[in-house]
PDB file of N, CA and C in Angstrom:
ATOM      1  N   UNK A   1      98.718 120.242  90.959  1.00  0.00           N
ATOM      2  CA  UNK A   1      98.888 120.681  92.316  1.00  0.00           C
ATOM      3  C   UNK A   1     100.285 120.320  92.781  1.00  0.00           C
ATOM      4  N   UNK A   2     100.832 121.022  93.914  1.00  0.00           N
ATOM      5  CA  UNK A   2     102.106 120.915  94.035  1.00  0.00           C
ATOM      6  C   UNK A   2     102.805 120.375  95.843  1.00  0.00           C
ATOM      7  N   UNK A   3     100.990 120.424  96.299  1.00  0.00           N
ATOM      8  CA  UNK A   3     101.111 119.781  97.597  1.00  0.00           C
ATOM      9  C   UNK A   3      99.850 119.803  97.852  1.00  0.00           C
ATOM     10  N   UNK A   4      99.137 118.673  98.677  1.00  0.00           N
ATOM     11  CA  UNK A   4      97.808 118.208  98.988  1.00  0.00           C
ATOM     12  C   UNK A   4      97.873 118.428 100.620  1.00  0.00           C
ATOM     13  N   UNK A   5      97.016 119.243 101.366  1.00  0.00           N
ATOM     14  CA  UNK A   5      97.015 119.516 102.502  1.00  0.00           C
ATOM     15  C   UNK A   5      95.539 118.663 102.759  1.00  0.00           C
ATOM     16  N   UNK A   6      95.164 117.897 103.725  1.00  0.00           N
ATOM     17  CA  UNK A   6      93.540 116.806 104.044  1.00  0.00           C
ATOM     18  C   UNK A   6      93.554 117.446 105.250  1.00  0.00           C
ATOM     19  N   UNK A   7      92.329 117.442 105.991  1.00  0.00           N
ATOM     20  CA  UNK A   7      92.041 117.214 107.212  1.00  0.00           C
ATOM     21  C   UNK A   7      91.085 116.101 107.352  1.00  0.00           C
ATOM     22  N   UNK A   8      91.334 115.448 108.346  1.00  0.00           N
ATOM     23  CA  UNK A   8      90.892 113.645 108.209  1.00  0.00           C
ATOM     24  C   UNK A   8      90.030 113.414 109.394  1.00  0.00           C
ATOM     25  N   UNK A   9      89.312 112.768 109.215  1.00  0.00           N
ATOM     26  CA  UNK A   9      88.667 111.844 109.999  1.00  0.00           C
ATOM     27  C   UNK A   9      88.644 110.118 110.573  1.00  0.00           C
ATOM     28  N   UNK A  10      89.783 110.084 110.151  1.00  0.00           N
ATOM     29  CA  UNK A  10      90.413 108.416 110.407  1.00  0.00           C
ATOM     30  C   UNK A  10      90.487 107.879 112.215  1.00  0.00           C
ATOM     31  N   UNK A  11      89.716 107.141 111.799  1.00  0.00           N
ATOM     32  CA  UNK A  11      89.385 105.977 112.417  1.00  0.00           C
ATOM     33  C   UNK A  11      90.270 104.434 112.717  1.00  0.00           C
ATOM     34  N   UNK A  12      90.673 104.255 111.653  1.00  0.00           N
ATOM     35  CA  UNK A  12      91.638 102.804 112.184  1.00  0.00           C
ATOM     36  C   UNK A  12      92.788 103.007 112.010  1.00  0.00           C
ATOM     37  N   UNK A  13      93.609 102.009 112.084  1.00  0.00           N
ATOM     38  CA  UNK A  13      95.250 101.889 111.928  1.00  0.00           C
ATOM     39  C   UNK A  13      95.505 101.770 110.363  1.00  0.00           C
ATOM     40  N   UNK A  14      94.473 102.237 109.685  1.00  0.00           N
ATOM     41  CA  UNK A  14      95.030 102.145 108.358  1.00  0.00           C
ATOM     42  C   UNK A  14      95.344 103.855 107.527  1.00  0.00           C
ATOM     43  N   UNK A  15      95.656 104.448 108.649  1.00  0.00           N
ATOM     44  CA  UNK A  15      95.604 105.984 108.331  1.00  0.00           C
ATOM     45  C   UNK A  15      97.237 105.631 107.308  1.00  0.00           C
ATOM     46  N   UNK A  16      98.409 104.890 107.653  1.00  0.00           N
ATOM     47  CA  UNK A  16      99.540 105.026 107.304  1.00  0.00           C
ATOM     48  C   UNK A  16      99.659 104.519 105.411  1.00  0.00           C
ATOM     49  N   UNK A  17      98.799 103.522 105.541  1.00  0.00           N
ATOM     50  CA  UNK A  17      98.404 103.089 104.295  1.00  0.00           C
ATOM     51  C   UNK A  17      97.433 103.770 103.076  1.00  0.00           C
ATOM     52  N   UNK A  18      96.720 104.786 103.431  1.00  0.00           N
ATOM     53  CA  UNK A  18      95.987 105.672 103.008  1.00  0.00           C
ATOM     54  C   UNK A  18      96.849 106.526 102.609  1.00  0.00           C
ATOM     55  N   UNK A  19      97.609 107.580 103.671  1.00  0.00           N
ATOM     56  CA  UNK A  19      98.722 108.249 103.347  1.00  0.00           C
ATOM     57  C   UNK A  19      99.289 107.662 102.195  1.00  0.00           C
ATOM     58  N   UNK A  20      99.979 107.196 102.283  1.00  0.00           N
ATOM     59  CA  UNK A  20     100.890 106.538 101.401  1.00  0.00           C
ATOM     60  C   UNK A  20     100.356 106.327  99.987  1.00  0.00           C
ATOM     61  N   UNK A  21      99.278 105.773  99.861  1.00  0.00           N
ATOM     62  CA  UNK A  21      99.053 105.538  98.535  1.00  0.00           C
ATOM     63  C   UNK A  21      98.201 106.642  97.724  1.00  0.00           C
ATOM     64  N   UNK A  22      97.524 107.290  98.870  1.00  0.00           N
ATOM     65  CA  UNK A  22      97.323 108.957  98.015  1.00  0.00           C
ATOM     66  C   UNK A  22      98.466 109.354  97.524  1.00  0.00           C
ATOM     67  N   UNK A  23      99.639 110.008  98.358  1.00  0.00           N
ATOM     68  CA  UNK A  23     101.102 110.182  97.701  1.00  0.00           C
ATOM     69  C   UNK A  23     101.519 109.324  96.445  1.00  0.00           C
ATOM     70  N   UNK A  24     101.233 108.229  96.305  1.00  0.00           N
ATOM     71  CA  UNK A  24     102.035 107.654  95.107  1.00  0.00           C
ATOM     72  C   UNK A  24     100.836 108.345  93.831  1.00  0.00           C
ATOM     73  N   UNK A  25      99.434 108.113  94.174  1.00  0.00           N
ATOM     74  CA  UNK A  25      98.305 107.993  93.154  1.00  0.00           C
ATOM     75  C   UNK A  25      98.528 109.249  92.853  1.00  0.00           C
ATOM     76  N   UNK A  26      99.224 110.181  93.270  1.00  0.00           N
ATOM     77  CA  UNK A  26      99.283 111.364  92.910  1.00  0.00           C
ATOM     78  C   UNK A  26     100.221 112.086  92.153  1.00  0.00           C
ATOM     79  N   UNK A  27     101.566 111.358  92.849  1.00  0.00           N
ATOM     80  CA  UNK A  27     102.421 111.560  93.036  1.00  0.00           C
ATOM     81  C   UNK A  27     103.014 113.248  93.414  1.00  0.00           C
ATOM     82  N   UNK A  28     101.933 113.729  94.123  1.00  0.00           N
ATOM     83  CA  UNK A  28     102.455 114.766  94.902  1.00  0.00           C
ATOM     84  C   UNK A  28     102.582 114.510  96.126  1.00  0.00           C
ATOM     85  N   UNK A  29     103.628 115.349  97.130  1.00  0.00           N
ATOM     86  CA  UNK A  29     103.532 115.160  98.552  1.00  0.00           C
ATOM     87  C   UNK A  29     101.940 115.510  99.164  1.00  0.00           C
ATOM     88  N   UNK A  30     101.990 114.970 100.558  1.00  0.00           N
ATOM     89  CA  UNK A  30     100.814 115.114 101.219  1.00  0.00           C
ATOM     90  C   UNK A  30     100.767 115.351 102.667  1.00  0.00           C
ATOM     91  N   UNK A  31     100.119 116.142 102.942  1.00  0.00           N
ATOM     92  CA  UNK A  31      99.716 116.639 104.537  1.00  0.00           C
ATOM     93  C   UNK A  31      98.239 115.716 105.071  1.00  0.00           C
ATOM     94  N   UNK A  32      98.664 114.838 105.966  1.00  0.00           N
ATOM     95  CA  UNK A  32      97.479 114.264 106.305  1.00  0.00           C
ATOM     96  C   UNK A  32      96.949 115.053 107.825  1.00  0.00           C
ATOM     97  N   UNK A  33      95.946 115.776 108.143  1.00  0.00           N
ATOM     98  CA  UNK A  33      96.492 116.159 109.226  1.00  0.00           C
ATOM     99  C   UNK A  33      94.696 115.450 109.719  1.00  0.00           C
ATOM    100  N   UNK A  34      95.059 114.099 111.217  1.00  0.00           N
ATOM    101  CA  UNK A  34      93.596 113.625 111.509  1.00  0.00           C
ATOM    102  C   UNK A  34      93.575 113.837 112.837  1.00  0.00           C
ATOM    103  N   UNK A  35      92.368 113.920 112.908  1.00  0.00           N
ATOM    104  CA  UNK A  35      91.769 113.808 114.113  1.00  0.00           C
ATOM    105  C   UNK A  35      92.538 112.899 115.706  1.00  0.00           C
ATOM    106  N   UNK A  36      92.153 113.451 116.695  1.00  0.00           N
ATOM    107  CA  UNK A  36      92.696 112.872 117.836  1.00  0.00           C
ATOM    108  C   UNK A  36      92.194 112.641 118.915  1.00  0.00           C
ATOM    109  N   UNK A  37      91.744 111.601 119.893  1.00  0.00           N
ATOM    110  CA  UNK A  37      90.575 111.630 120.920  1.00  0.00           C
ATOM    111  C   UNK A  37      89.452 110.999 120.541  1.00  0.00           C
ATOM    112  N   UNK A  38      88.502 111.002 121.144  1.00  0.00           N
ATOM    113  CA  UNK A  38      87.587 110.762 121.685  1.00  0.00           C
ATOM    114  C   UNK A  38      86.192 111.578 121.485  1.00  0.00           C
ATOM    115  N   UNK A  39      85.063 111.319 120.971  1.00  0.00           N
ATOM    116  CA  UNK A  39      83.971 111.929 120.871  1.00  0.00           C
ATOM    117  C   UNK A  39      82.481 111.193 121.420  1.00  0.00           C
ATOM    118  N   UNK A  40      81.650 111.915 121.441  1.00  0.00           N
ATOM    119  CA  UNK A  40      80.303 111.103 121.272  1.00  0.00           C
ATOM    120  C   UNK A  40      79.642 111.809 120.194  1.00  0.00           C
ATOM    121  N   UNK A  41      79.388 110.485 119.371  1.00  0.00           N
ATOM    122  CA  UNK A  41      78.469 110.819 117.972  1.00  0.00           C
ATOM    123  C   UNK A  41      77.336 110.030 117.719  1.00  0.00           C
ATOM    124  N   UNK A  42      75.947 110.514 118.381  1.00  0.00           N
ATOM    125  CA  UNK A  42      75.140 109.797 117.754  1.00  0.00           C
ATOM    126  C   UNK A  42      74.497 108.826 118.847  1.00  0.00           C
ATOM    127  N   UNK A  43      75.129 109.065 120.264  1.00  0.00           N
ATOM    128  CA  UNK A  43      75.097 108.436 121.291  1.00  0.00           C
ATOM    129  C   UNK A  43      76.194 107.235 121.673  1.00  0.00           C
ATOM    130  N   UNK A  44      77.205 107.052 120.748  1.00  0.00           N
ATOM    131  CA  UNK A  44      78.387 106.369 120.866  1.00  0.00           C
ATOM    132  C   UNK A  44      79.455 106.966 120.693  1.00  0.00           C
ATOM    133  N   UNK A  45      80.860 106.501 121.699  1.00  0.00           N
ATOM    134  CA  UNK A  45      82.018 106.811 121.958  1.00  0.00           C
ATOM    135  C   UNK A  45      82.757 106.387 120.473  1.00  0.00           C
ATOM    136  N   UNK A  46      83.197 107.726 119.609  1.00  0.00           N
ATOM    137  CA  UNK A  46      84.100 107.636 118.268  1.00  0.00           C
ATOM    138  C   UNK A  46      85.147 107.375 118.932  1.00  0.00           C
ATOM    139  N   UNK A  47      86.387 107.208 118.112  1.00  0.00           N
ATOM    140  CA  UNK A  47      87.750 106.842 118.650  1.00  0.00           C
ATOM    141  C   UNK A  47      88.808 107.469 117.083  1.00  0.00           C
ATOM    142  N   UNK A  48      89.200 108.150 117.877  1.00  0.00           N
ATOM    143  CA  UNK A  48      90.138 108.715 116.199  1.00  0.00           C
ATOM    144  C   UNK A  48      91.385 108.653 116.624  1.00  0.00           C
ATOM    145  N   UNK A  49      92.504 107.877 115.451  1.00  0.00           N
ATOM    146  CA  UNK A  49      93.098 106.863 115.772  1.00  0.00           C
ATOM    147  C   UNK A  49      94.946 108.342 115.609  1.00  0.00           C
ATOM    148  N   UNK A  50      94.468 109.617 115.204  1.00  0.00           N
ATOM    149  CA  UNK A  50      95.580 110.589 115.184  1.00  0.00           C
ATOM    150  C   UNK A  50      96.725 109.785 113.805  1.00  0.00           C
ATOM    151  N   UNK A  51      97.837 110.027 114.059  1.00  0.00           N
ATOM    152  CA  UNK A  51      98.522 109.733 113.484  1.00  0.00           C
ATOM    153  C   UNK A  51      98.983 110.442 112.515  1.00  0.00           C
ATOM    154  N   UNK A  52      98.924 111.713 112.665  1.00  0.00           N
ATOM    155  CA  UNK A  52      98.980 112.826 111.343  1.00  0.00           C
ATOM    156  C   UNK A  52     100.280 112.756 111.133  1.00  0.00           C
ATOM    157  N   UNK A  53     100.465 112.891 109.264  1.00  0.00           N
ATOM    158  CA  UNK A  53     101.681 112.203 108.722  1.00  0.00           C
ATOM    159  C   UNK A  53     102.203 113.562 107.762  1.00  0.00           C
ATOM    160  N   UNK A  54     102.966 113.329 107.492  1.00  0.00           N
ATOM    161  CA  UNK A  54     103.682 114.261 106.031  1.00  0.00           C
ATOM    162  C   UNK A  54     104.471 112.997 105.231  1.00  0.00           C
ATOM    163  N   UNK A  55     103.920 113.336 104.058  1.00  0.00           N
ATOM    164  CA  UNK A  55     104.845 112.068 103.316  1.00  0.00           C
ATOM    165  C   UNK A  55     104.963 112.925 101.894  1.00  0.00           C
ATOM    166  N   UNK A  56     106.333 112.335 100.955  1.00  0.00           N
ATOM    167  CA  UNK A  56     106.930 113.333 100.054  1.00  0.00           C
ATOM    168  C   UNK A  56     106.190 112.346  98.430  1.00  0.00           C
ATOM    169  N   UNK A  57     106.211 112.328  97.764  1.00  0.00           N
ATOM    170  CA  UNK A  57     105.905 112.161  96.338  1.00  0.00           C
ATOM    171  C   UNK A  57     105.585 111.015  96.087  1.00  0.00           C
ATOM    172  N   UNK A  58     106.607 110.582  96.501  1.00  0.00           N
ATOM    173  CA  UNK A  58     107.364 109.118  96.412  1.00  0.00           C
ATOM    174  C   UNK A  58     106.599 107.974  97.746  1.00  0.00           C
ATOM    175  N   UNK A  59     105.659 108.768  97.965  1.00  0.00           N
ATOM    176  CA  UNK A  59     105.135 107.733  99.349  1.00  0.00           C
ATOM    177  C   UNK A  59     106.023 107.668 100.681  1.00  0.00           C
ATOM    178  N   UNK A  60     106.906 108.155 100.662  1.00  0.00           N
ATOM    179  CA  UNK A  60     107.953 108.135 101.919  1.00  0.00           C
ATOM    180  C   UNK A  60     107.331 108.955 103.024  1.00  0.00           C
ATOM    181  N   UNK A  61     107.142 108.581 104.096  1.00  0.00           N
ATOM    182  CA  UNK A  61     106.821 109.141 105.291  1.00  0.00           C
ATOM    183  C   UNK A  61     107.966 110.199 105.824  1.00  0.00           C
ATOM    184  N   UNK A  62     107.612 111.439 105.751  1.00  0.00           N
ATOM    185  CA  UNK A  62     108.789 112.321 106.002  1.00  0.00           C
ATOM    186  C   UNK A  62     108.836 112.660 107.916  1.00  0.00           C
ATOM    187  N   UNK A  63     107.376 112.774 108.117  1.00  0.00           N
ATOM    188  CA  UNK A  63     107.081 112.827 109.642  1.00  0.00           C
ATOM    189  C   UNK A  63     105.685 112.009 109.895  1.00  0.00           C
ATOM    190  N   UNK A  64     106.195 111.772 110.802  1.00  0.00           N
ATOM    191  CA  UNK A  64     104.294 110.989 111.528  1.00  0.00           C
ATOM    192  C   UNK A  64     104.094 111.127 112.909  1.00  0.00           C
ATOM    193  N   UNK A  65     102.997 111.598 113.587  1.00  0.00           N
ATOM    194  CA  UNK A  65     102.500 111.912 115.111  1.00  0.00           C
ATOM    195  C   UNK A  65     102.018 110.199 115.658  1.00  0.00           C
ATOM    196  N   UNK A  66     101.691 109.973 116.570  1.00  0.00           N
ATOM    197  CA  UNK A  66     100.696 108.768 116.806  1.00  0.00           C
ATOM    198  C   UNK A  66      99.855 109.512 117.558  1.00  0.00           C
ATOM    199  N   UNK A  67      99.325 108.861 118.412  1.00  0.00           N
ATOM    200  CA  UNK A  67      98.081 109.003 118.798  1.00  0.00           C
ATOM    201  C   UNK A  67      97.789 110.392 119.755  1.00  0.00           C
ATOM    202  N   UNK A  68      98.722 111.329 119.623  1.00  0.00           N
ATOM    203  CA  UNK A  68      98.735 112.455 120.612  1.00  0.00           C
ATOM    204  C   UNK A  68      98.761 113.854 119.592  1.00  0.00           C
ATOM    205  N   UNK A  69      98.358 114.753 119.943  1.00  0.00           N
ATOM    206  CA  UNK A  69      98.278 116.350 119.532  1.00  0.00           C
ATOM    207  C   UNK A  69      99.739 116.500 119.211  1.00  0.00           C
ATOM    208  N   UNK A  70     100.223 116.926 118.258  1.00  0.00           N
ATOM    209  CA  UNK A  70     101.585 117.323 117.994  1.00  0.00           C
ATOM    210  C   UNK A  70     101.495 118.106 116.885  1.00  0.00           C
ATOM    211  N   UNK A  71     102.779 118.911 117.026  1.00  0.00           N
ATOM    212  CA  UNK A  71     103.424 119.805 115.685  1.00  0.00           C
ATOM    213  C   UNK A  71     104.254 118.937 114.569  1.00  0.00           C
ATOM    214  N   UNK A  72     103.938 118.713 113.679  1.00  0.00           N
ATOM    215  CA  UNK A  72     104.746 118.420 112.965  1.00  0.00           C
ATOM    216  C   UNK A  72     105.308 119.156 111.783  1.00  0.00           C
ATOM    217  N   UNK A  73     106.338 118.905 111.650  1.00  0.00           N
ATOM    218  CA  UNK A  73     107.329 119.496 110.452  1.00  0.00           C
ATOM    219  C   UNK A  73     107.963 118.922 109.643  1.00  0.00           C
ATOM    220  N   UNK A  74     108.503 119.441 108.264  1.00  0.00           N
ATOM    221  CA  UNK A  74     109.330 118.406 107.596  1.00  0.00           C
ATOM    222  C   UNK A  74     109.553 119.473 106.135  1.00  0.00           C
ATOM    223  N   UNK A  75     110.792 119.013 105.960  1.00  0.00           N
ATOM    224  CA  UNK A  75     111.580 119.526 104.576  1.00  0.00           C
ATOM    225  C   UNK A  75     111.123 118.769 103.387  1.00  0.00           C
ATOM    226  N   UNK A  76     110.556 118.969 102.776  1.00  0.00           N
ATOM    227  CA  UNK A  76     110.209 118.291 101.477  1.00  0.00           C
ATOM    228  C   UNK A  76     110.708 119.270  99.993  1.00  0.00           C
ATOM    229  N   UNK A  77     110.865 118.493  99.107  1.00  0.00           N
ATOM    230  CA  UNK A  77     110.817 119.193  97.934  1.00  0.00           C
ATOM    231  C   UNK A  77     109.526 118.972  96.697  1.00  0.00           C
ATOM    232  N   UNK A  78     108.891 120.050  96.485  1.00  0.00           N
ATOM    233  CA  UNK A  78     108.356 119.931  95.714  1.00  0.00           C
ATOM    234  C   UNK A  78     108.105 119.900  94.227  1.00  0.00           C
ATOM    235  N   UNK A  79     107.522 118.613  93.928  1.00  0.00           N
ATOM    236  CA  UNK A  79     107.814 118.143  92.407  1.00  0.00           C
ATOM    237  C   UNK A  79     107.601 118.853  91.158  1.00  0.00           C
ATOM    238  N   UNK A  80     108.437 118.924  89.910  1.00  0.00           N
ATOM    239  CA  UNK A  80     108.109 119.876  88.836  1.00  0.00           C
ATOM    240  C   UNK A  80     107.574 118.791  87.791  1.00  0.00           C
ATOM    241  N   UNK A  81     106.388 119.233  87.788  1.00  0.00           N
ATOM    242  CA  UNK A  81     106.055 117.618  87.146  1.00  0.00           C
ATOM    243  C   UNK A  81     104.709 118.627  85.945  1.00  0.00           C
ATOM    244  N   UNK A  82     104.469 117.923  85.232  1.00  0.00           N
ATOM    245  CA  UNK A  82     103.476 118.398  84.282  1.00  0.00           C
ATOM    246  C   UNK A  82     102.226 117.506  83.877  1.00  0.00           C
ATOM    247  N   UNK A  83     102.294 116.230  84.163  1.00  0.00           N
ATOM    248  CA  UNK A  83     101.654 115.477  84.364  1.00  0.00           C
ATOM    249  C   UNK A  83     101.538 114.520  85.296  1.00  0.00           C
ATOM    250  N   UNK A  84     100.615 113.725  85.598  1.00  0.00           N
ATOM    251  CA  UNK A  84     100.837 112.192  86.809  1.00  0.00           C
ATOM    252  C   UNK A  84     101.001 111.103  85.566  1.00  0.00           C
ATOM    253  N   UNK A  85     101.954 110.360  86.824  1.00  0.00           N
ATOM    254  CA  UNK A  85     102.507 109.066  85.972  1.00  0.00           C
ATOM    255  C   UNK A  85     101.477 108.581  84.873  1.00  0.00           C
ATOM    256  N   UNK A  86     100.354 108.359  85.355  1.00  0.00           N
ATOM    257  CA  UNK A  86      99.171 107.753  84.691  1.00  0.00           C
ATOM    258  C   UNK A  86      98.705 108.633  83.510  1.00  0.00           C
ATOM    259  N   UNK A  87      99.128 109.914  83.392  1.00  0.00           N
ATOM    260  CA  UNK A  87      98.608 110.718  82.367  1.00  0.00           C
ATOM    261  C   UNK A  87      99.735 111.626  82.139  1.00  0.00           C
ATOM    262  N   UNK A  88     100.461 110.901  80.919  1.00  0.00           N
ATOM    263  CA  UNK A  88     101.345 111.417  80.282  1.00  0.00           C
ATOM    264  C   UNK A  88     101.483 112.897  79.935  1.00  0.00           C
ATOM    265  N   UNK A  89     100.195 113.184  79.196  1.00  0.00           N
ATOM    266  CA  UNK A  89      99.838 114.435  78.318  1.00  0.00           C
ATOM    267  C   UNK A  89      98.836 115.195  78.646  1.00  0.00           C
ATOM    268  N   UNK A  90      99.403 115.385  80.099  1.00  0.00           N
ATOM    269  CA  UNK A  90      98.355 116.166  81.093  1.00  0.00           C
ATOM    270  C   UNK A  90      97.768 117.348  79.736  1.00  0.00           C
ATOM    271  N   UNK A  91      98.148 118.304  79.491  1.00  0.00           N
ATOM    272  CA  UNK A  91      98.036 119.684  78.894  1.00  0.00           C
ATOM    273  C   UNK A  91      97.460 119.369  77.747  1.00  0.00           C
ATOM    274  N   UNK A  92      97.837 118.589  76.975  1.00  0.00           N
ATOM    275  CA  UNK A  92      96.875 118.130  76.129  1.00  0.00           C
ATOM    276  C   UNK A  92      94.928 117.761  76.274  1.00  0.00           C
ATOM    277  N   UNK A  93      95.449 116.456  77.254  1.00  0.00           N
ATOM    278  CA  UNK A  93      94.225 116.062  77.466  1.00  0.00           C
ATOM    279  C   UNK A  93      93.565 117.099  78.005  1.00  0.00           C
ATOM    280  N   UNK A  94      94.084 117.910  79.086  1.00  0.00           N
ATOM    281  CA  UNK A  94      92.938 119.123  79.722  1.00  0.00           C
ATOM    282  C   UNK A  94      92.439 119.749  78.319  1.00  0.00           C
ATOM    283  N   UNK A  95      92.961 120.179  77.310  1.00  0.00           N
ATOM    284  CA  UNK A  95      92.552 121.015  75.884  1.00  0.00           C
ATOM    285  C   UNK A  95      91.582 120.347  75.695  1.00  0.00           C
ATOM    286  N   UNK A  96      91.514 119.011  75.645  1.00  0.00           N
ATOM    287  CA  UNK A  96      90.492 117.983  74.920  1.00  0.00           C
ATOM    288  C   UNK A  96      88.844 118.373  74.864  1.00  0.00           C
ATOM    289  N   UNK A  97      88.326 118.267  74.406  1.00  0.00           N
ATOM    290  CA  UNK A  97      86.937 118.229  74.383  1.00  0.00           C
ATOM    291  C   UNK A  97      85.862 117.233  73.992  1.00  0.00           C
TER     292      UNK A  97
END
């Protein structure tokens, strides 16, 4: 894959840390795009903590929203890669049986 687009449901302040280490585990860029406001679920007040991010390959935060509705944008380049770090011999192993 050559870019990971999410739509999220995040809840705490750990949306930035999530981001981030999907991007590395992947090492493709990533579109986090979460939730914002306020709900009732279940008979209790949810709280979704926003923060929708774009971050590039490398884990780098290219853009990030906080806690408000926003557009975000950002220039990234996307990686020519044939395998993830962790799996050398992508094309191979997919052949495998």
């Amino acid at each position: 894959m050559d870019l990971i687009c999410s739509p999220c449901s995040f809840g705490s302040d750990m949306t930035p840390f999530i981001g981030k280490s999907r991007a590395l585990e992947f090492s493709t860029p990533l579109v986090l795009c979460n939730r914002t406001g306020t709900e009732i679920y279940e008979n209790e007040m949810v709280e979704f903590v926003g923060m929708s991010s774009i971050w590039d390959a490398d884990g780098n935060v290219l853009a990030q929203a906080h806690s408000e509705e926003v557009f975000l944008s950002a220039e990234l380049l996307l990686p020519n890669k044939s395998a993830l770090p962790f799996c050398q011999e992508l094309a191979i192993e997919m052949n495998w049986n």
